[in-house]
Protein backbone atom coordinates (compact mmCIF):
# COMPACT_ATOMS: atom_id res chain seq x y z
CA UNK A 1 -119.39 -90.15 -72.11
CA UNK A 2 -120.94 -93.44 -72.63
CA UNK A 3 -119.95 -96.50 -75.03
CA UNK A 4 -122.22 -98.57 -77.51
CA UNK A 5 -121.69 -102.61 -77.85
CA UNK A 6 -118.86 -101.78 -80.26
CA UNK A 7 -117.08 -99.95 -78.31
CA UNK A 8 -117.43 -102.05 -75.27
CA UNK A 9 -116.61 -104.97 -77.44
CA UNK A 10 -113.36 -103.46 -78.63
CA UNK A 11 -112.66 -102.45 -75.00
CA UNK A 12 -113.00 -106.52 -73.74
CA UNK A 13 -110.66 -107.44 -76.56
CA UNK A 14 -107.99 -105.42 -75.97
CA UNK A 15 -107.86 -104.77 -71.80
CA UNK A 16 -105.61 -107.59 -71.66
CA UNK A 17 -103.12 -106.17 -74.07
CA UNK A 18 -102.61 -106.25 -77.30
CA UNK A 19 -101.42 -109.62 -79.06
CA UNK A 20 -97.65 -109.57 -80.00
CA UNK A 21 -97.68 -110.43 -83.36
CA UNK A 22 -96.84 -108.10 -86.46
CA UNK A 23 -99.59 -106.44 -86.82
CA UNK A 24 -101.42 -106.33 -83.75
CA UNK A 25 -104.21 -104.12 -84.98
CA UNK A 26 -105.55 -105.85 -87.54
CA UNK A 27 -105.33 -109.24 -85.51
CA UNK A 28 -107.62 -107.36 -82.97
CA UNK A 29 -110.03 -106.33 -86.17
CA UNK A 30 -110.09 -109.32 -87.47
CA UNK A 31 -111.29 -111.17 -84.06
CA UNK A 32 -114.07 -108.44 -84.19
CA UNK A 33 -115.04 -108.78 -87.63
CA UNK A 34 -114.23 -104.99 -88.53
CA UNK A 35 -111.46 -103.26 -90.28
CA UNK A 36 -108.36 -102.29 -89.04
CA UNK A 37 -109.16 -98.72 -89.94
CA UNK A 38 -112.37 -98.93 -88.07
CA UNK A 39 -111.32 -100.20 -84.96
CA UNK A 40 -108.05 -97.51 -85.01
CA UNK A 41 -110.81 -94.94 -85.61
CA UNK A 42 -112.92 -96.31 -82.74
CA UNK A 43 -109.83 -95.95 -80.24
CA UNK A 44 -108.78 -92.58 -81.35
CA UNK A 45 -112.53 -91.53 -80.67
CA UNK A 46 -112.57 -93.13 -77.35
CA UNK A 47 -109.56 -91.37 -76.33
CA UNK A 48 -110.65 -88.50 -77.47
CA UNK A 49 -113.71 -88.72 -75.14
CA UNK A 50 -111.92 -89.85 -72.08
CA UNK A 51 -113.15 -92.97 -72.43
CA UNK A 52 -109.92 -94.53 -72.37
CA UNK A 53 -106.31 -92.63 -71.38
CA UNK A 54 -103.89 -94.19 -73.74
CA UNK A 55 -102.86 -97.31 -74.96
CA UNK A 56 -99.57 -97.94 -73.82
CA UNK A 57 -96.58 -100.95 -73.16
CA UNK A 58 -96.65 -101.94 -69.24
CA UNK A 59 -93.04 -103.57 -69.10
CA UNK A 60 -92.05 -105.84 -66.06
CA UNK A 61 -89.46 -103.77 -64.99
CA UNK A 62 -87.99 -106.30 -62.82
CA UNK A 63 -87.50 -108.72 -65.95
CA UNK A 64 -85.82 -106.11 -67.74
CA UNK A 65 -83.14 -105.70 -64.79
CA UNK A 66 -84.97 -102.55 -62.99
CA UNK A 67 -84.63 -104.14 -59.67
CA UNK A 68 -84.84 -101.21 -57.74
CA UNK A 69 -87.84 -99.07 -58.16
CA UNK A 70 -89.28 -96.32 -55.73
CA UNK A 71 -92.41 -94.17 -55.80
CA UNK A 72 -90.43 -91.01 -54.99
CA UNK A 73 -92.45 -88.21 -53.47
CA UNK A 74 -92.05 -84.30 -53.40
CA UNK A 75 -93.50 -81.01 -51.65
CA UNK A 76 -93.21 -78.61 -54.62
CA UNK A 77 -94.68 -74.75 -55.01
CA UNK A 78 -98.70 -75.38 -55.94
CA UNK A 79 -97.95 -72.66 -58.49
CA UNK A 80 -95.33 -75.04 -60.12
CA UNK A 81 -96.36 -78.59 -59.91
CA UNK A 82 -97.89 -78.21 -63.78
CA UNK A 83 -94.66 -77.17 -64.57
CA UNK A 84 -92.43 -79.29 -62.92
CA UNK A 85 -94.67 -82.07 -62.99
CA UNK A 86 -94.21 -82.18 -66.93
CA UNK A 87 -90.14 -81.99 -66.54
CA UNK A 88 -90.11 -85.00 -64.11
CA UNK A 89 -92.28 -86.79 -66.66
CA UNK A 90 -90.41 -86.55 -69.18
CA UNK A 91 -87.05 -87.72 -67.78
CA UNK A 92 -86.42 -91.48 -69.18
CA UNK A 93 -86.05 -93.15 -65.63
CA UNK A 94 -89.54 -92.05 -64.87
CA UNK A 95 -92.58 -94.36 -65.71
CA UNK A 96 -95.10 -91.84 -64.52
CA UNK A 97 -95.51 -89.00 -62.81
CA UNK A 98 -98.27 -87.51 -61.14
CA UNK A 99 -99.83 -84.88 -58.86
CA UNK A 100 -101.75 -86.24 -55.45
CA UNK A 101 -103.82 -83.66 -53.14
CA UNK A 102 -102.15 -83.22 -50.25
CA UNK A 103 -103.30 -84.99 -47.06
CA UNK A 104 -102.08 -82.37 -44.29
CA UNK A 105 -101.06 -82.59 -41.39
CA UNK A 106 -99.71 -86.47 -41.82
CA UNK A 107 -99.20 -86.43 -45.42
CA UNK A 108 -97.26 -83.05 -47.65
CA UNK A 109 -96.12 -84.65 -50.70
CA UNK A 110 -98.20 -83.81 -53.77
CA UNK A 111 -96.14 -84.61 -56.86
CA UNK A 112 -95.39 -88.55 -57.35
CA UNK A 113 -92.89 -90.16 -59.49
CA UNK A 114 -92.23 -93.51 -60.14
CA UNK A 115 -88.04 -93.98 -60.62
CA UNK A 116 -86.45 -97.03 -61.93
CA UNK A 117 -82.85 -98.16 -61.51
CA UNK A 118 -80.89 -101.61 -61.87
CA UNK A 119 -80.07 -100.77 -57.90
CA UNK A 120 -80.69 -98.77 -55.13
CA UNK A 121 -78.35 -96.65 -55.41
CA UNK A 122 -78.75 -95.91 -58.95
CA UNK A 123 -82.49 -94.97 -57.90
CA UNK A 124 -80.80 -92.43 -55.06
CA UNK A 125 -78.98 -90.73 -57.54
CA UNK A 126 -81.60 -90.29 -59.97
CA UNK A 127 -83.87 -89.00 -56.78
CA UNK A 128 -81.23 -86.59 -56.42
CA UNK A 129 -81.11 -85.66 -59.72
CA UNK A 130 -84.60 -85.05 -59.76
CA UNK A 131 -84.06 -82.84 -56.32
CA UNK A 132 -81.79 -80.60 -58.52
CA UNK A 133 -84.07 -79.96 -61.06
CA UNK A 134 -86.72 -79.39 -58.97
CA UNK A 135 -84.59 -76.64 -56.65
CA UNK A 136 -86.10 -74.01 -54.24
CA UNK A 137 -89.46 -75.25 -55.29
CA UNK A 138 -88.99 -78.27 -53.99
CA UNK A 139 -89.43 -78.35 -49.70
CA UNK A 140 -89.20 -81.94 -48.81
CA UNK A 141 -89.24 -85.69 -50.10
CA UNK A 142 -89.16 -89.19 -49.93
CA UNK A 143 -88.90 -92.76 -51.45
CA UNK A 144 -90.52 -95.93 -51.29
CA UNK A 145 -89.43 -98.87 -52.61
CA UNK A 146 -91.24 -101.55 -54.19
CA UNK A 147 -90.77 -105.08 -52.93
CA UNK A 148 -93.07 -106.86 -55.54
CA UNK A 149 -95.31 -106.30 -58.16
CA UNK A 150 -99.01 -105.90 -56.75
CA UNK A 151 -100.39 -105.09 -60.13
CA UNK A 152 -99.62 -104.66 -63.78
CA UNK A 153 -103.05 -104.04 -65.40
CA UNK A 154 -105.46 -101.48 -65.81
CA UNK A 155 -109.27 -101.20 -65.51
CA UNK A 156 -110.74 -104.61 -66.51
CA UNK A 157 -114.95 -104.20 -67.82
CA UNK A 158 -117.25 -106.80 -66.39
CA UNK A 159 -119.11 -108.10 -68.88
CA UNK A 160 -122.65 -105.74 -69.05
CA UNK A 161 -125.58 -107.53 -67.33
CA UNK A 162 -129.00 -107.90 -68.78
């Protein structure tokens, strides 16, 4: 997997996000002096390589009245966690969802799901929600709660040396 200038140039200009106007493509090709198609083809490919994961909204959930928000974690069935994984995901409270390797003795939980409420007790009974669906599979879990927001961007290039 590597990336030329282009690609790395492309990357630079759009890590911060993307700008909120109409058509925030071809404001991003037109900074780079390329096409819109070009540069659309150029992040399809990069996706496609793993180069980059998505390209995606990262709301303040706090501004938009999701006060409450908890990292909720489970001890599912191994076998399952593809499975069950994918149904936690796609429930609309959820922001992500991922699997963790276990850290045993101290530490069982290996699915992770981010919930979102406009209170804590709106979170608890989408955790328990989530418990249900989940069923036998599920052994034990947990919450923790955000207090603030630590960090709302993702990988940031430095700009290449030499």
């Amino acid at each position: 997997m590597t990336i030329d200038a282009t690609d790395r140039r492309i990357i630079a200009a759009t890590q911060g996000g993307l700008p909120l106007v109409p058509a925030p493509y071809a404001a991003v090709a037109a900074g780079l002096g390329m096409k819109e198609d070009v540069l659309c083809a150029r992040l399809r490919e990069m996706q496609a390589q793993g180069v980059i994961r998505r390209i995606a909204v990262a709301p303040n959930h706090y501004a938009l009245g999701m006060v409450a928000n908890g990292m909720s974690v489970w001890d599912v069935e191994d076998g399952q966690i593809a499975e069950l994984g994918t149904l936690v995901g796609a429930l609309d409270y959820v922001s992500h969802c991922y699997e963790r390797p276990r850290a045993l003795p101290a530490w069982r939980y290996n699915l992770f799901a981010m919930i979102h409420g406009a209170s804590r007790e709106a979170v608890e009974d989408k955790r328990q929600a989530i418990a249900a669906l989940l069923g036998p599979a599920c052994r034990a879990h947990d919450i923790l709660y955000s207090t603030r927001i630590l960090k709302k961007t993702g990988l940031r290039l430095r700009p290449k040396e030499g």
